[in-house]
Protein backbone atom coordinates (compact mmCIF):
# COMPACT_ATOMS: atom_id res chain seq x y z
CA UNK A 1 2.78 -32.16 -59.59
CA UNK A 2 6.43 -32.12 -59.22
CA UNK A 3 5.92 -30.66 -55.94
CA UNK A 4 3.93 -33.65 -54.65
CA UNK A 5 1.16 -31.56 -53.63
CA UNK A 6 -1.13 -33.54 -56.56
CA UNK A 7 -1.33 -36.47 -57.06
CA UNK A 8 -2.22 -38.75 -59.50
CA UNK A 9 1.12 -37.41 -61.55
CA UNK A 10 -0.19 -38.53 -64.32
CA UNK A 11 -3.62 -38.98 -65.81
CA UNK A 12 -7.30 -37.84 -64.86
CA UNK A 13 -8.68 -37.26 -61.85
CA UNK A 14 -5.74 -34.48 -60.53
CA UNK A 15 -6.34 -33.61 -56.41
CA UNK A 16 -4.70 -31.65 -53.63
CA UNK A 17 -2.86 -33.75 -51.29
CA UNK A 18 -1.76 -32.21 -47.94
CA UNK A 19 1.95 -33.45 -46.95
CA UNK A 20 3.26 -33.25 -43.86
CA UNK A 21 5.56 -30.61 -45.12
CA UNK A 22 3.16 -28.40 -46.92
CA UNK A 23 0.74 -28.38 -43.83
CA UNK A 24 3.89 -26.98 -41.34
CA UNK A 25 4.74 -24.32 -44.31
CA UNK A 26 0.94 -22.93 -44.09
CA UNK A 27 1.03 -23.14 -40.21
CA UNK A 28 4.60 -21.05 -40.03
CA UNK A 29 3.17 -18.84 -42.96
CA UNK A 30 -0.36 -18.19 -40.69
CA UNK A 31 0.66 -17.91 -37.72
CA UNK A 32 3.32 -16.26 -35.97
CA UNK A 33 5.77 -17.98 -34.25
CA UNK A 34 4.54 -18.31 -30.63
CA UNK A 35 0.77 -17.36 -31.48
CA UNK A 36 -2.50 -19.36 -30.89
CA UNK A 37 -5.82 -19.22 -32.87
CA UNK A 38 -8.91 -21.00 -32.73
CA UNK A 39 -9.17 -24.03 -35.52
CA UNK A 40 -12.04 -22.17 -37.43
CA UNK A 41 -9.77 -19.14 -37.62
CA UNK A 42 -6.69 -21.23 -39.15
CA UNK A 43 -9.34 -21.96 -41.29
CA UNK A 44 -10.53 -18.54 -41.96
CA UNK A 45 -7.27 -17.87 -42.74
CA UNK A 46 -5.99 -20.40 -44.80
CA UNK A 47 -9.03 -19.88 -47.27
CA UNK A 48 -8.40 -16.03 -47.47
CA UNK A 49 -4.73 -16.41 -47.78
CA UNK A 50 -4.39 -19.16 -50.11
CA UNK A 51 -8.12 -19.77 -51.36
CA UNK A 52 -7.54 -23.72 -49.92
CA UNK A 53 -11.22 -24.56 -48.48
CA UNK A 54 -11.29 -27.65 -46.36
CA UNK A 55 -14.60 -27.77 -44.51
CA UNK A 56 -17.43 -25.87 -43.33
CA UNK A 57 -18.25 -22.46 -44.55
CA UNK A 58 -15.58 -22.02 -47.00
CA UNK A 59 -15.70 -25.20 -48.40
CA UNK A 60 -19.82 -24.56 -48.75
CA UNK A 61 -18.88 -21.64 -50.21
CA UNK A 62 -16.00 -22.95 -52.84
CA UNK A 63 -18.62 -25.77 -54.02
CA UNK A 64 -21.24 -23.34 -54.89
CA UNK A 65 -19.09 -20.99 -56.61
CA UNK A 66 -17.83 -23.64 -58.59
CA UNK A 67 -21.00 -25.67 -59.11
CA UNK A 68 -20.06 -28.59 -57.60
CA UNK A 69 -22.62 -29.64 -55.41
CA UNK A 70 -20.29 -32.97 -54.54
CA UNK A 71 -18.80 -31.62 -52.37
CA UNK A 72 -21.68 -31.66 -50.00
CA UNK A 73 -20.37 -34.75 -48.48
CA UNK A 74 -16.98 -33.59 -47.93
CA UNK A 75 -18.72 -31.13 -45.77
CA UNK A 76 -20.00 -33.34 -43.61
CA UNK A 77 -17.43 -36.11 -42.92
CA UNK A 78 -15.34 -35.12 -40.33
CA UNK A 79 -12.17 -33.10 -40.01
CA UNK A 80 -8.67 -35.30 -41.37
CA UNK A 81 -6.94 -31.67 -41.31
CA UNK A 82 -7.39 -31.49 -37.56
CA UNK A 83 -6.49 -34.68 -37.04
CA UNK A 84 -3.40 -34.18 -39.42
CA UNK A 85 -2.78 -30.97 -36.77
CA UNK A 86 -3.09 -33.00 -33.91
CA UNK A 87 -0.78 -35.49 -35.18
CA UNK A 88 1.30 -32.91 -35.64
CA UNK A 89 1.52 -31.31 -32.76
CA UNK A 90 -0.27 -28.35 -33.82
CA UNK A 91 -3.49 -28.44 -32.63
CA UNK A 92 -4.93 -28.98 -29.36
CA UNK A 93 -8.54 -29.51 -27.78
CA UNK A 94 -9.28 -27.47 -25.17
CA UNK A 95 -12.94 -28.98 -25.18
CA UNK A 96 -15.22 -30.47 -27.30
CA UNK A 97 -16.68 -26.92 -29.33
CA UNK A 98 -12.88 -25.57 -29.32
CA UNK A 99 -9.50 -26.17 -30.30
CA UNK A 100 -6.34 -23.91 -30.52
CA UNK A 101 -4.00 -24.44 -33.62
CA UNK A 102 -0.56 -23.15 -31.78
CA UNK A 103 2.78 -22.53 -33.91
CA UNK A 104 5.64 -23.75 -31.46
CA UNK A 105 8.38 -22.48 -33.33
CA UNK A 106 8.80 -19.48 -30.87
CA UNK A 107 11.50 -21.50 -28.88
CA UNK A 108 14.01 -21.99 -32.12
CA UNK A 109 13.25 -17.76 -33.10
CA UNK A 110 14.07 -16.75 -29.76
CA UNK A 111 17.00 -18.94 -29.53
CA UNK A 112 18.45 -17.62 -32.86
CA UNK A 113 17.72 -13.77 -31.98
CA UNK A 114 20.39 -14.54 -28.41
């Protein structure tokens, strides 16, 4: 809680909340500086790396291993992680079916290693 990551600090009701700061952490710790990888890879990835399921498959697959059929509706409402991405600068549409999550810091690495 301390960390801001969940929130209420105090009381019932405890969540994950995904800061600006946490969410460029897990895209510098999942992808390499440079890279690019499809959105439902990041997401791949962020579920086997940290366990964190946000949508889709993983997030199907959290809410039945936990029991929590509740969850169903999370499922189906849209994506606020890519749109936190986008806003972000992380994540861009190529089309409608795809979009790349890119980790820019290449430029500042490369700088550092001249």
């Amino acid at each position: 809680k301390t960390l801001g990551i969940i929130a209420p600090k105090k009381g019932p009701g405890a969540r994950f909340i995904m800061t600006d700061q946490l969410l460029r952490y897990l895209v510098i710790v999942l992808i390499r500086p440079g890279e690019r990888c499809t959105y439902s890879e990041f997401l791949k990835r962020l579920f086997l790396h940290f366990g964190i399921a946000v949508e889709g498959a993983q997030l199907e697959l959290s809410a039945e291993w936990s029991g929590n059929k509740r969850e169903n509706r999370a499922i189906q409402a849209g994506s606020w992680l890519q749109e936190m991405l986008r806003a972000s600068g992380f994540l861009f549409y190529l089309s409608d079916a795809c979009s790349i999550v890119e980790n820019p810091f290449a430029d500042i690495v490369s700088r550092e290693r001249v």
